[in-house]
C-alpha atoms as a PDB file:
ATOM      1  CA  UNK A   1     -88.684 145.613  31.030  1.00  0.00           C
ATOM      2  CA  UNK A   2     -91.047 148.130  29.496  1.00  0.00           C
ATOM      3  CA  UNK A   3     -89.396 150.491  26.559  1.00  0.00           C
ATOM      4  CA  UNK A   4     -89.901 153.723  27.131  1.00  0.00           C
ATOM      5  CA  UNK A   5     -92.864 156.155  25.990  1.00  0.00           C
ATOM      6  CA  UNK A   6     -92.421 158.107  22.908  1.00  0.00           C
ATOM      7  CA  UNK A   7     -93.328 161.465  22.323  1.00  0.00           C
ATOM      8  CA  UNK A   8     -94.864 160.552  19.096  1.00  0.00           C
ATOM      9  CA  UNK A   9     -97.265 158.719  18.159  1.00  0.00           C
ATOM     10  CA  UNK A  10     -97.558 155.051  17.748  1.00  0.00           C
ATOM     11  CA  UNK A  11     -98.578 153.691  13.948  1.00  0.00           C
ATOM     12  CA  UNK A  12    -101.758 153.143  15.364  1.00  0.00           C
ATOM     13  CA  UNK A  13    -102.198 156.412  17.475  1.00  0.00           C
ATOM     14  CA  UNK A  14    -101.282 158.312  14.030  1.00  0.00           C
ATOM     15  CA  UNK A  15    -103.819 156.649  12.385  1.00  0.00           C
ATOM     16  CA  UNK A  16    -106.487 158.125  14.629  1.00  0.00           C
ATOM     17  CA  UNK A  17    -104.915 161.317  14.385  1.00  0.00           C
ATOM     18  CA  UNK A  18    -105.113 160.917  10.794  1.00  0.00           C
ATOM     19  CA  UNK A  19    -108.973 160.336  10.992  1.00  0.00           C
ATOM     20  CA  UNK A  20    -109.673 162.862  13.791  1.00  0.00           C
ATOM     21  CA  UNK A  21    -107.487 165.714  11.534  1.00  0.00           C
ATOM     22  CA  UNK A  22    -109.907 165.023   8.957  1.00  0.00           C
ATOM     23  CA  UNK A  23    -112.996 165.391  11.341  1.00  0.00           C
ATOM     24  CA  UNK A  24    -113.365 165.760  14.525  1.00  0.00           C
ATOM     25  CA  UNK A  25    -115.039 165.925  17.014  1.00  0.00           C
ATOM     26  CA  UNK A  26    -116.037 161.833  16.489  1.00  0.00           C
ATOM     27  CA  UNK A  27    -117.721 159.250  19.004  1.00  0.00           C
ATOM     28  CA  UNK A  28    -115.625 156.423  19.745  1.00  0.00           C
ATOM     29  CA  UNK A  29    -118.029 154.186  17.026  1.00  0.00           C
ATOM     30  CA  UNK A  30    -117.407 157.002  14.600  1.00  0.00           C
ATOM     31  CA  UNK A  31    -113.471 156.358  15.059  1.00  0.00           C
ATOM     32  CA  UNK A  32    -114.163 152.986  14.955  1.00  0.00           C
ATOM     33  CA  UNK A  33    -115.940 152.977  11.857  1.00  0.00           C
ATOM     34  CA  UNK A  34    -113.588 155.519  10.008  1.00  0.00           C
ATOM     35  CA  UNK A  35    -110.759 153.295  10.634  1.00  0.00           C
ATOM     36  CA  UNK A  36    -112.696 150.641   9.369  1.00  0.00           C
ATOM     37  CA  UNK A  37    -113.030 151.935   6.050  1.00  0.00           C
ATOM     38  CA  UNK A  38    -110.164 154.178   5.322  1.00  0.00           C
ATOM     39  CA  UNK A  39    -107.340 152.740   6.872  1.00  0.00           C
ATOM     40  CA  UNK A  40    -108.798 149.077   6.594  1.00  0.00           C
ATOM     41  CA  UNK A  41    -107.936 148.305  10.162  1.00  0.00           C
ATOM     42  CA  UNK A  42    -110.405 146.211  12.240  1.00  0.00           C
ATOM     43  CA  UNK A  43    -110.579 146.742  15.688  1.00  0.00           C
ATOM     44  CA  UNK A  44    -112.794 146.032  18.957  1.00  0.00           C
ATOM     45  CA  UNK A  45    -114.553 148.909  20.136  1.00  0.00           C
ATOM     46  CA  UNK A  46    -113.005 148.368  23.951  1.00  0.00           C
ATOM     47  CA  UNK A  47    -109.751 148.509  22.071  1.00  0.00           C
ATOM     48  CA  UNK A  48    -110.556 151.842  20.200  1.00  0.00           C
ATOM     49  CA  UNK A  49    -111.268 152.825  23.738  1.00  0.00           C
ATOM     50  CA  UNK A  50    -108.295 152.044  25.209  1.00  0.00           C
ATOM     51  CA  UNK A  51    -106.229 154.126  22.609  1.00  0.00           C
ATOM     52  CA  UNK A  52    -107.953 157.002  23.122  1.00  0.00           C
ATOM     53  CA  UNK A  53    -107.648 157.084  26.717  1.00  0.00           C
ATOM     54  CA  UNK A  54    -104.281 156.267  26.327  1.00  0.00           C
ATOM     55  CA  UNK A  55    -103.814 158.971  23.432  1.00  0.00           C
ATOM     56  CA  UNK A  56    -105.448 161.569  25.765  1.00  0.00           C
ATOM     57  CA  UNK A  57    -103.276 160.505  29.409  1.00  0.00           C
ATOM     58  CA  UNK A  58    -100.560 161.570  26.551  1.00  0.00           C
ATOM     59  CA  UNK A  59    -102.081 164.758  25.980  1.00  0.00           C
ATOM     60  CA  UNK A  60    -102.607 163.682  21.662  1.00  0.00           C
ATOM     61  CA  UNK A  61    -106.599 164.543  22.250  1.00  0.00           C
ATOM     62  CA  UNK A  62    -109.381 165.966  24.226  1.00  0.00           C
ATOM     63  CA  UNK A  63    -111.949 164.505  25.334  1.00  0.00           C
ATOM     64  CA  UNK A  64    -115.131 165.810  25.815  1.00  0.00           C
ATOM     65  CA  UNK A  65    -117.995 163.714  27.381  1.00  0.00           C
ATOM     66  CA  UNK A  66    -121.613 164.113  25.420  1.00  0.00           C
ATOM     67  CA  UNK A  67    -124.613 161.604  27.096  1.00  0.00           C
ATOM     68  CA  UNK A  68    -122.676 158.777  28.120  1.00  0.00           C
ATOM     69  CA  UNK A  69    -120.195 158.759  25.323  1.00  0.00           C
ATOM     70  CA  UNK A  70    -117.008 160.977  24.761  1.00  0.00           C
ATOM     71  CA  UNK A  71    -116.329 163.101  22.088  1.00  0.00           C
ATOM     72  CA  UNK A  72    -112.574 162.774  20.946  1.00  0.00           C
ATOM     73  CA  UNK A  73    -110.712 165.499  18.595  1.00  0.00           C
ATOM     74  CA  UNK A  74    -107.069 166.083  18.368  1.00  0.00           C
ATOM     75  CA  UNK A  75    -105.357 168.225  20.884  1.00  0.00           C
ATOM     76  CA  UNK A  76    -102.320 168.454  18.655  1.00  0.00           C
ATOM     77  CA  UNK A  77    -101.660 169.893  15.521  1.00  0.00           C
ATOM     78  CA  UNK A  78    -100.693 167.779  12.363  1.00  0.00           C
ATOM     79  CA  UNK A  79     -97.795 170.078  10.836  1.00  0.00           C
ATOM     80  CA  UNK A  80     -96.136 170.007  14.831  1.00  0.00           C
ATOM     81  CA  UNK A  81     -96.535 166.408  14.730  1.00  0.00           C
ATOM     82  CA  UNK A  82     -95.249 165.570  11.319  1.00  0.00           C
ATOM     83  CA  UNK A  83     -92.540 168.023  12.021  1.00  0.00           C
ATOM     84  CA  UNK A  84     -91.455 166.529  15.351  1.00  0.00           C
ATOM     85  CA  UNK A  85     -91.241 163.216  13.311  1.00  0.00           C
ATOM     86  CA  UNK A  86     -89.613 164.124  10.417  1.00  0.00           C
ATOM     87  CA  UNK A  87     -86.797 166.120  13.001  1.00  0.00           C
ATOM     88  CA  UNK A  88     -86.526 163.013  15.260  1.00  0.00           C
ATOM     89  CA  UNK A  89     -85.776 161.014  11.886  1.00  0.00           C
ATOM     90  CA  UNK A  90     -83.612 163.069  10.746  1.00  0.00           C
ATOM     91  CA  UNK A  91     -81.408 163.181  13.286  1.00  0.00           C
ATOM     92  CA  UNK A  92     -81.451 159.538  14.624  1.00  0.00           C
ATOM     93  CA  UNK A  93     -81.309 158.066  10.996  1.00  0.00           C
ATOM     94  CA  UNK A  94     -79.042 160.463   9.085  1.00  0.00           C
ATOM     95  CA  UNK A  95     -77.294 162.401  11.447  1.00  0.00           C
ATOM     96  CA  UNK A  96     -79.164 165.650  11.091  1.00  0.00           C
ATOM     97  CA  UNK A  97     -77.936 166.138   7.545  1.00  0.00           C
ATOM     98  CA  UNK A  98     -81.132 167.329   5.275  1.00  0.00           C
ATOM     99  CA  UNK A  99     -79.381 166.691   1.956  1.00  0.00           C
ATOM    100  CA  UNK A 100     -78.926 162.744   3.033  1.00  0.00           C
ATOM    101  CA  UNK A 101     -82.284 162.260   3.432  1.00  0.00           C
ATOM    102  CA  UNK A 102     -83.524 163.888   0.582  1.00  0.00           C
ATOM    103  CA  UNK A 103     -81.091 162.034  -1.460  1.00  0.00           C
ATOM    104  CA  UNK A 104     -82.546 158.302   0.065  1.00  0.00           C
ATOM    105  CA  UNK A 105     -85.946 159.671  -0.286  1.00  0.00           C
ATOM    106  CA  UNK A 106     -85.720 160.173  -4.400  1.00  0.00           C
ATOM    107  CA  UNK A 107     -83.377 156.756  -4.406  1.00  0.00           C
ATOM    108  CA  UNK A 108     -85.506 154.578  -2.376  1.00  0.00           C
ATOM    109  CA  UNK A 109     -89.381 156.031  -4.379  1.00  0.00           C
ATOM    110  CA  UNK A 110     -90.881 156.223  -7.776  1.00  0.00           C
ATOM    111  CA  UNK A 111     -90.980 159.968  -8.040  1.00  0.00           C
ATOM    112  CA  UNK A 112     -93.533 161.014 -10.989  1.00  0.00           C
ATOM    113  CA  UNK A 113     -92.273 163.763 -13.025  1.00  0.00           C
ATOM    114  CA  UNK A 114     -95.318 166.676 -11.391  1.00  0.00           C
ATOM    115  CA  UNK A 115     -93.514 165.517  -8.413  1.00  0.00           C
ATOM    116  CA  UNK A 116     -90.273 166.430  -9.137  1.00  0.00           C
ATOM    117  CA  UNK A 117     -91.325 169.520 -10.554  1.00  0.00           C
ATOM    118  CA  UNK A 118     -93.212 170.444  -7.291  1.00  0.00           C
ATOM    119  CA  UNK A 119     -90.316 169.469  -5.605  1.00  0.00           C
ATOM    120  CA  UNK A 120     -88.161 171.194  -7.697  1.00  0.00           C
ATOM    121  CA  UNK A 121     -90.314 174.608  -7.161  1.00  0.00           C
ATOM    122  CA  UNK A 122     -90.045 174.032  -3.306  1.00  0.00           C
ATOM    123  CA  UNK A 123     -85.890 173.877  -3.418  1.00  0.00           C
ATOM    124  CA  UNK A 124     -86.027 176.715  -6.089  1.00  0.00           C
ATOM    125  CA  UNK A 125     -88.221 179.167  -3.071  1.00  0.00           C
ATOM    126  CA  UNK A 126     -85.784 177.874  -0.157  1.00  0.00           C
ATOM    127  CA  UNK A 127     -83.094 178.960  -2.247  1.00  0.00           C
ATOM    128  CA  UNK A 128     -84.513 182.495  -2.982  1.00  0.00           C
ATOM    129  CA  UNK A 129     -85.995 182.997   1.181  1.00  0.00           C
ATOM    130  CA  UNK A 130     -82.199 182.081   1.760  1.00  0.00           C
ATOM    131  CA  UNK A 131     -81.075 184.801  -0.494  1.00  0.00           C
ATOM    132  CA  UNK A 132     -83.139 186.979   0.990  1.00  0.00           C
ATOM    133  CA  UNK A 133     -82.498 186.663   4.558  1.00  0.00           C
ATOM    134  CA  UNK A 134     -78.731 186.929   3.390  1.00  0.00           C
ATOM    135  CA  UNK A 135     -79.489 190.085   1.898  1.00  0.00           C
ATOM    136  CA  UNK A 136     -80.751 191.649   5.145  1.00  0.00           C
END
């Protein structure tokens, strides 16, 4: 039996969104190629294809036909999808608790000190819109 459909995107799917966030609108070749390069992944061009008709019968891109080619760009937006993610991990990996996953995420990587500043920064401006909306 099949598993069921996701409403995210598969490692490969993201990987096109990745490329067609960057630029868009690409030719199936120019997909092709792009993957090629930045994400090292080889890949036939029927297959390339076949993942963005797929991606688009899931409503990730349009499609726009130009000659006898399409024109792909992403129909979704990279902050809803990395959101949508990130929620969906949250809650099926550490029971919707925030501070958890923070936690495993500075265990588990080598965090450069400019990172933990910036990070640092980002808690310190949560903590003051908090404030603020409390103050209200």
């Amino acid at each position: 039996m099949a598993r069921p459909g996701s409403e995210y995107p598969t490692e490969l799917e993201l990987e096109i969104l990745k490329v067609l966030w960057e630029e868009s609108p690409l030719l199936v070749r120019e997909v092709r190629q792009k993957l090629e390069t930045g994400a090292g992944r080889t890949l036939a061009h029927s297959s390339v294809i076949t993942i963005l008709n797929i991606m688009h019968g899931k409503d990730f891109l349009h499609r726009q036909k130009e000659g006898k080619s399409f024109l792909f760009s992403p129909k979704v937006e990279k902050k809803d999808v990395t959101g949508g993610m990130m929620s969906d991990l949250l809650s099926r990996l550490f029971n919707g608790d925030p501070s958890a996953m923070v936690m495993n995420l500075l265990d588990t990587s080598d965090i450069d000190a400019d990172e933990l500043n910036e990070l640092r920064k980002l808690i310190n401006r949560k903590v003051k819109e908090q404030k603020n909306e409390s103050n209200l």
